[in-house]
N, C-alpha and C. Protein backbone atom coordinates (compact mmCIF):
# COMPACT_ATOMS: atom_id res chain seq x y z
N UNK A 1 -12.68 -11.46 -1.99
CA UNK A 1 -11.31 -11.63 -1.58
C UNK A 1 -11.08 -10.77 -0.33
N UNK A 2 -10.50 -11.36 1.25
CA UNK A 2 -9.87 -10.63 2.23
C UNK A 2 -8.80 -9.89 1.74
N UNK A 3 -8.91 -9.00 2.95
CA UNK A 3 -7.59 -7.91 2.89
C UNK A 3 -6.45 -8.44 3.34
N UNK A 4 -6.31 -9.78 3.72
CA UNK A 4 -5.29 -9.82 4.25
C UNK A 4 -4.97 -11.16 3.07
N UNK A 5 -5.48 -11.71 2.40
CA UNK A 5 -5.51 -12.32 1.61
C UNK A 5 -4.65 -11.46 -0.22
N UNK A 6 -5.26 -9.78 0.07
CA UNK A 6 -4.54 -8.76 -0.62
C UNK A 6 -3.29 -8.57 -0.50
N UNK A 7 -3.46 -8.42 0.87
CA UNK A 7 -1.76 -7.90 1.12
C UNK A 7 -1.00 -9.27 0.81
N UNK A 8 -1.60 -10.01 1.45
CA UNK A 8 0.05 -11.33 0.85
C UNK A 8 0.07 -11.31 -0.84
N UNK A 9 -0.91 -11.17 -1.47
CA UNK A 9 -0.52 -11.10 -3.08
C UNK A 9 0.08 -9.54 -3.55
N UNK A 10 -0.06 -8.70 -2.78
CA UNK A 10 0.68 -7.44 -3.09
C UNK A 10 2.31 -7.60 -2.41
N UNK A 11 2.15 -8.39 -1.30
CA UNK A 11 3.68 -8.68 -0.61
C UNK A 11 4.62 -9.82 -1.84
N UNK A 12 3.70 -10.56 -2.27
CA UNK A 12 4.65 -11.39 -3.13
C UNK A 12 4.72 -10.80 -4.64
N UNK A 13 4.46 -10.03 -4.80
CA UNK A 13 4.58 -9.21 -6.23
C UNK A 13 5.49 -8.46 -5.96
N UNK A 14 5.11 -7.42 -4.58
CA UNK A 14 5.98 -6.38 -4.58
C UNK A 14 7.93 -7.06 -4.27
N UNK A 15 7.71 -7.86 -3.46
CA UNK A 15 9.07 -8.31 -3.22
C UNK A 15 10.01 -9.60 -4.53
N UNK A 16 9.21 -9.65 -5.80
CA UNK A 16 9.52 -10.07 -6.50
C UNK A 16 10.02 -8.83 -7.76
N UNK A 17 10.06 -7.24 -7.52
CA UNK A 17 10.49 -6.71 -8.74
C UNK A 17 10.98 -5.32 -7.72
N UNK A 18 12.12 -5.80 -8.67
CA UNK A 18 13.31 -4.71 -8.43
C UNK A 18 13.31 -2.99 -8.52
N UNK A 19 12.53 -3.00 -9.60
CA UNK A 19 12.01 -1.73 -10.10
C UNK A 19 11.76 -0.58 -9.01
N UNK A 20 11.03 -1.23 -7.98
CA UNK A 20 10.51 -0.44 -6.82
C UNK A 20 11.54 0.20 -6.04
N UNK A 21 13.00 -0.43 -5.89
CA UNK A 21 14.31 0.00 -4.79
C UNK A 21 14.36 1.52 -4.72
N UNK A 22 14.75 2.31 -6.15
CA UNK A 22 14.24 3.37 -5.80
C UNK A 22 13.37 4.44 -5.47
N UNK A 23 12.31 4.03 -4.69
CA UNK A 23 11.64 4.38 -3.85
C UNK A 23 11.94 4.30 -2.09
N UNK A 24 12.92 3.35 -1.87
CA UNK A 24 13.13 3.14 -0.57
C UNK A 24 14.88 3.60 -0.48
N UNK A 25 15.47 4.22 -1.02
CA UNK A 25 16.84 4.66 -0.77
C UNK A 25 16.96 5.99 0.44
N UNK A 26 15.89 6.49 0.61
CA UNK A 26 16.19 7.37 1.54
C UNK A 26 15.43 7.03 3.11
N UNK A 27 14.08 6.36 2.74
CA UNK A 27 13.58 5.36 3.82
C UNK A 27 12.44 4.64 3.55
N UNK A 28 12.34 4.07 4.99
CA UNK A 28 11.27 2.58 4.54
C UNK A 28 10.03 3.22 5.05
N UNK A 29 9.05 2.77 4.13
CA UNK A 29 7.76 3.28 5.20
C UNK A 29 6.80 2.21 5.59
N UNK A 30 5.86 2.73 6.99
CA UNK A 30 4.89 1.48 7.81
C UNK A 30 3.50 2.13 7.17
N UNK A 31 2.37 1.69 6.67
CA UNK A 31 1.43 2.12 6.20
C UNK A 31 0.49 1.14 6.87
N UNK A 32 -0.71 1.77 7.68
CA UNK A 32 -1.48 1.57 8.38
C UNK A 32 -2.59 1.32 7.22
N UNK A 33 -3.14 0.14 6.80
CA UNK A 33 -4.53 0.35 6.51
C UNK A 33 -5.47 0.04 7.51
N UNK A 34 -6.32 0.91 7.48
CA UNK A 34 -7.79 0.60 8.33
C UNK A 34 -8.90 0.50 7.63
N UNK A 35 -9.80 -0.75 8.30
CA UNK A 35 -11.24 -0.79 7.81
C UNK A 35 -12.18 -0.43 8.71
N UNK A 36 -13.27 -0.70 8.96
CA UNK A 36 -14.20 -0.03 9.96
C UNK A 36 -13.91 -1.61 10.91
N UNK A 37 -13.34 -2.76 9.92
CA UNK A 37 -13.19 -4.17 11.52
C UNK A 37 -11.52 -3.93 12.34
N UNK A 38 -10.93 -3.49 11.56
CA UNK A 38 -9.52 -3.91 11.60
C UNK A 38 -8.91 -3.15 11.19
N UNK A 39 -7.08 -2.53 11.30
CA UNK A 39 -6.04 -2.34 11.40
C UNK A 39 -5.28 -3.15 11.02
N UNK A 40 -4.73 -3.06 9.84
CA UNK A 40 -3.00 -4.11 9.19
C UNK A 40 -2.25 -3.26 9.05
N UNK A 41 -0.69 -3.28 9.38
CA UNK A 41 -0.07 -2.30 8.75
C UNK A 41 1.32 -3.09 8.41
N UNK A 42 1.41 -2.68 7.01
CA UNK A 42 2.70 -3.02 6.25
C UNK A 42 4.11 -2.24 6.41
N UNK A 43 4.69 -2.86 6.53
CA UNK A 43 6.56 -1.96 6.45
C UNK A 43 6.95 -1.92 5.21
N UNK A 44 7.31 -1.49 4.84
CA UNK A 44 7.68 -1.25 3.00
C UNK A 44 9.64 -0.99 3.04
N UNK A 45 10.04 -1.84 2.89
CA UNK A 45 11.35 -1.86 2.84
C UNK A 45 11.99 -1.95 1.30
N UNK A 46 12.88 -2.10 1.06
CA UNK A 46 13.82 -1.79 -0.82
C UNK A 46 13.21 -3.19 -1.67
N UNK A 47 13.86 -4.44 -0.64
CA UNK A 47 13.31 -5.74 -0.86
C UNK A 47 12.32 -6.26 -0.33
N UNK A 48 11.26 -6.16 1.03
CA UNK A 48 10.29 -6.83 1.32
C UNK A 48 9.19 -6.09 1.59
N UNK A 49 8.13 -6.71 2.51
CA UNK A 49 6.91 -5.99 2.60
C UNK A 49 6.12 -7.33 3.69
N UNK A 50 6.54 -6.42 4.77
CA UNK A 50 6.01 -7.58 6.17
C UNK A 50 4.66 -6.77 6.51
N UNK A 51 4.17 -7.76 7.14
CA UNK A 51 3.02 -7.33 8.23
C UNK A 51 3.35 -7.16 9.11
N UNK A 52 3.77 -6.05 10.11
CA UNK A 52 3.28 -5.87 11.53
C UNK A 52 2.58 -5.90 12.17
N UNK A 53 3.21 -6.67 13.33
CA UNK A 53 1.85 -7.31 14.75
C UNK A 53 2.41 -5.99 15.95
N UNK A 54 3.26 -5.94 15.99
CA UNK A 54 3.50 -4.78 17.29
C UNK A 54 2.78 -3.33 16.81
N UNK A 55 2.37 -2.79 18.19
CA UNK A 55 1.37 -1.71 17.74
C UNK A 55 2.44 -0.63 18.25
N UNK A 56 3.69 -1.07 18.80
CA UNK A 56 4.59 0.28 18.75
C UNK A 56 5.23 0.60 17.13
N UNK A 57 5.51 -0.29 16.91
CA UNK A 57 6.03 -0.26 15.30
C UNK A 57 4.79 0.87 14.36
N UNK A 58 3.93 0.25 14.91
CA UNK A 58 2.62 1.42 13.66
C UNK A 58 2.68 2.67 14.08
N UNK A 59 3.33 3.34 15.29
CA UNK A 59 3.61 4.59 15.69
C UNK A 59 4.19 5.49 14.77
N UNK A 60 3.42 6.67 14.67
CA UNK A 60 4.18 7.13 12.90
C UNK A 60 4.00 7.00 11.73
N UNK A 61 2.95 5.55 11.69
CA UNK A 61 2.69 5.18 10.25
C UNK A 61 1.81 6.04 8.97
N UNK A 62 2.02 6.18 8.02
CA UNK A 62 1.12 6.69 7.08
C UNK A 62 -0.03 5.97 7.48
N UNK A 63 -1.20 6.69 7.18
CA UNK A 63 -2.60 5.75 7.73
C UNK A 63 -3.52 6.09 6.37
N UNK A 64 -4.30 5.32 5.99
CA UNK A 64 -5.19 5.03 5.13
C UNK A 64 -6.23 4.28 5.82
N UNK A 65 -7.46 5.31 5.59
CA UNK A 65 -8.64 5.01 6.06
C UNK A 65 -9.53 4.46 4.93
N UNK A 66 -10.71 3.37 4.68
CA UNK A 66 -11.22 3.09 3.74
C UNK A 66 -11.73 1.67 4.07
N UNK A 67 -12.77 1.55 2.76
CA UNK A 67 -13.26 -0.04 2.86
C UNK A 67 -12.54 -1.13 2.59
N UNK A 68 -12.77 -2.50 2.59
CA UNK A 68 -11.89 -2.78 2.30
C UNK A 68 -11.68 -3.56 0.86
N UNK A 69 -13.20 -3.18 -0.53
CA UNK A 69 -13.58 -3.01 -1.85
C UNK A 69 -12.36 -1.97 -2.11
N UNK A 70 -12.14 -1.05 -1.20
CA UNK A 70 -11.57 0.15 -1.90
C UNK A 70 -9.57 0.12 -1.51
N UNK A 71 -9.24 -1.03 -1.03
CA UNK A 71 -7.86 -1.54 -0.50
C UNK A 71 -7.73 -2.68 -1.53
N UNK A 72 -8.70 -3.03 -1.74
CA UNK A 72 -8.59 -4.82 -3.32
C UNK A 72 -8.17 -3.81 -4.43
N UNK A 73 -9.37 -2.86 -4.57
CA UNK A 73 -9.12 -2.14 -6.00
C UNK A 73 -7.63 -1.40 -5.63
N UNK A 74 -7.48 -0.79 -4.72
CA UNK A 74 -5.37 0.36 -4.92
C UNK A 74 -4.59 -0.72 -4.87
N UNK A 75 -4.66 -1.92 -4.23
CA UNK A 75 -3.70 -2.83 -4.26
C UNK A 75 -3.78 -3.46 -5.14
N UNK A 76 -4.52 -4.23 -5.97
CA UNK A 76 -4.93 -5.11 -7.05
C UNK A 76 -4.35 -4.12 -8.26
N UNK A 77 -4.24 -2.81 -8.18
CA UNK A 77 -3.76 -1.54 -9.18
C UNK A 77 -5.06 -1.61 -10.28
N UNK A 78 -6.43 -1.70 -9.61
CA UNK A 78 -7.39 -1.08 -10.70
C UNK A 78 -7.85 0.03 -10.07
N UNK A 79 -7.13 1.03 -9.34
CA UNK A 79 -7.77 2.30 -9.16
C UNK A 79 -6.38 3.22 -8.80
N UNK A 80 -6.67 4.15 -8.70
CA UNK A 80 -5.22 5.10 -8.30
C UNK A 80 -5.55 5.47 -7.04
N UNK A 81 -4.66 5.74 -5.79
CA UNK A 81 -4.83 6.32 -4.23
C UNK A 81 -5.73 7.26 -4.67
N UNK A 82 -4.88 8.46 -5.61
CA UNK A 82 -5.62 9.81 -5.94
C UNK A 82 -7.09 9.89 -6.49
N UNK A 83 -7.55 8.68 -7.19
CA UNK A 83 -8.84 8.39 -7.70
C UNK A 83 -9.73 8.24 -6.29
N UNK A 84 -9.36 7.45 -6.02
CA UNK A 84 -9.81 6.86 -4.66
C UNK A 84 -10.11 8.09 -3.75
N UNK A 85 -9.35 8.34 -3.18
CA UNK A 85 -9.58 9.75 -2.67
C UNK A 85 -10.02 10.68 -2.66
N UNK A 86 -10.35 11.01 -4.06
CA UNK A 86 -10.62 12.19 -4.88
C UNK A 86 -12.51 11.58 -4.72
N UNK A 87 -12.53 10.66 -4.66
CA UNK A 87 -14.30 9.95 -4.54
C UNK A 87 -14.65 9.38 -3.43
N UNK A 88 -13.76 9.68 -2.04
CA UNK A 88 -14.16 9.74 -0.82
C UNK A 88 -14.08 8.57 -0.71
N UNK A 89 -13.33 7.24 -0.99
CA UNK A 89 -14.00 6.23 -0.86
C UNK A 89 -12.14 5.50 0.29
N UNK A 90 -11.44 6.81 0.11
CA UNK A 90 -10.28 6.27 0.58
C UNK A 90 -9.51 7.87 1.64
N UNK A 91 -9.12 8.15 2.92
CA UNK A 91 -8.74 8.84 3.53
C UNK A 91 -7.20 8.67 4.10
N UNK A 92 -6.23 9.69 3.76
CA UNK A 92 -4.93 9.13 3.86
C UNK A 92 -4.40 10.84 4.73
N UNK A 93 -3.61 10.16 5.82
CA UNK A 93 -3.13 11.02 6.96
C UNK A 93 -1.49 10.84 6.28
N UNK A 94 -1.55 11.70 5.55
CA UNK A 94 0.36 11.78 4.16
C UNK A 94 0.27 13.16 3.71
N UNK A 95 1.37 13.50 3.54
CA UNK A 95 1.80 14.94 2.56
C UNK A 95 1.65 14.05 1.35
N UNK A 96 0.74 14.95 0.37
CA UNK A 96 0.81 14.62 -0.87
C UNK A 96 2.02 14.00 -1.71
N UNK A 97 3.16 14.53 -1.13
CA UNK A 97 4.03 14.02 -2.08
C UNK A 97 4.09 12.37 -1.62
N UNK A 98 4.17 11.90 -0.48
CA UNK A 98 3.69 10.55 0.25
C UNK A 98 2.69 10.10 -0.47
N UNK A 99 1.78 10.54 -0.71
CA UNK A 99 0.53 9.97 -1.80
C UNK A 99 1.11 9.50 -2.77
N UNK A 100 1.63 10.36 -3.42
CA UNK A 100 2.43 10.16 -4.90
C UNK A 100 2.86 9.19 -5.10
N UNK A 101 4.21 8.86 -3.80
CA UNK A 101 4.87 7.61 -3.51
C UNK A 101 4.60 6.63 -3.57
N UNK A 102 3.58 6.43 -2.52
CA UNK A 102 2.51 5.46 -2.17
C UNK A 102 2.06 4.48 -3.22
N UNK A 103 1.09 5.88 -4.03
CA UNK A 103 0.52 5.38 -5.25
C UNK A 103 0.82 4.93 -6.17
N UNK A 104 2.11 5.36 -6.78
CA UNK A 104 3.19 4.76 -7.84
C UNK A 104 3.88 3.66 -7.25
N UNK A 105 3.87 3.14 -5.98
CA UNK A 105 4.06 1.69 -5.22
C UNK A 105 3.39 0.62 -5.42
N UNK A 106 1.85 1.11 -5.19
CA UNK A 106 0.94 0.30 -5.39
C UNK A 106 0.71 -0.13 -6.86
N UNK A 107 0.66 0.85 -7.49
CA UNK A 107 0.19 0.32 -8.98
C UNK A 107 0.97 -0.62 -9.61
N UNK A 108 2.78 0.06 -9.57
CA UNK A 108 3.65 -0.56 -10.27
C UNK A 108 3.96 -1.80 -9.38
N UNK A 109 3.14 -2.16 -8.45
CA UNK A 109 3.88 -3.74 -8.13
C UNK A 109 2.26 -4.38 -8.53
N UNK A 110 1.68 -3.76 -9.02
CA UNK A 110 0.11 -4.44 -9.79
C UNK A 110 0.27 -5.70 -10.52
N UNK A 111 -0.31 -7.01 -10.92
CA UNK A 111 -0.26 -7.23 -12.14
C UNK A 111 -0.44 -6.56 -13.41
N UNK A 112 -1.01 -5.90 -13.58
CA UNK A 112 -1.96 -4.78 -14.90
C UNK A 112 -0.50 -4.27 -14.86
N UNK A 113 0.26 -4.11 -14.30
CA UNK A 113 1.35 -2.92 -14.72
C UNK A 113 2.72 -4.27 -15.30
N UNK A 114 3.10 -5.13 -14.63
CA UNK A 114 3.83 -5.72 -14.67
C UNK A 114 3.89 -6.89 -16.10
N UNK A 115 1.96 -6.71 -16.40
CA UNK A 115 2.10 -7.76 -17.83
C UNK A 115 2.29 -6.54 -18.81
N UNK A 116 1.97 -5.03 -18.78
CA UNK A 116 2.55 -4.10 -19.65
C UNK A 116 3.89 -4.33 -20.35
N UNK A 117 5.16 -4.62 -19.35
CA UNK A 117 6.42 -4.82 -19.25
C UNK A 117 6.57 -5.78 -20.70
């Protein structure tokens, strides 16, 4: 499975559950993933989750460095950022508490989390 094939199934999960809003009440964030081919970076807003094409917009962005086995597994929610990280297999330019965020983003717009419910 592509990464960009990821992100549209993490974009249509995530913008289908409500749960997530508070996470974005104080602001939205742009998260840069990188692979060793390519650069995508997502906007993370209350309700959606676009791709950005302008490379002024990624100015600022949280960045996540990694493969892109290791962007299927945090987005797909079978691994945690912090797992990931913690086994070198994922590099993130964030204050931990941004990790935190991040990570409890990713998982809870997972399927695995959402058939829990």
């Amino acid at each position: 499975m592509g990464i960009h094939h990821v992100i549209d199934l993490f974009s249509s999960r995530f913008e289908k559950q409500s749960h997530l809003s508070p996470f974005f009440r104080i602001q939205d964030y742009v998260v840069a993933l990188t692979t060793d081919e390519e650069t995508i970076a997502i906007r993370l807003r209350r309700r959606s989750c676009q791709v950005i094409d302008e490379r002024a917009d990624v100015f600022g962005a949280v960045e996540i460095f990694g493969c892109t086995e290791s962007f299927e597994s945090l987005i797909l929610g079978r691994s945690k950022m912090s797992d990931l990280i913690l086994q070198g297999k994922l590099k993130v330019n964030a204050s931990y508490r941004l990790i935190l965020k991040l990570e409890s983003i990713f998982y809870l717009s997972s399927q695995q989390s959402r058939d829990a419910i």
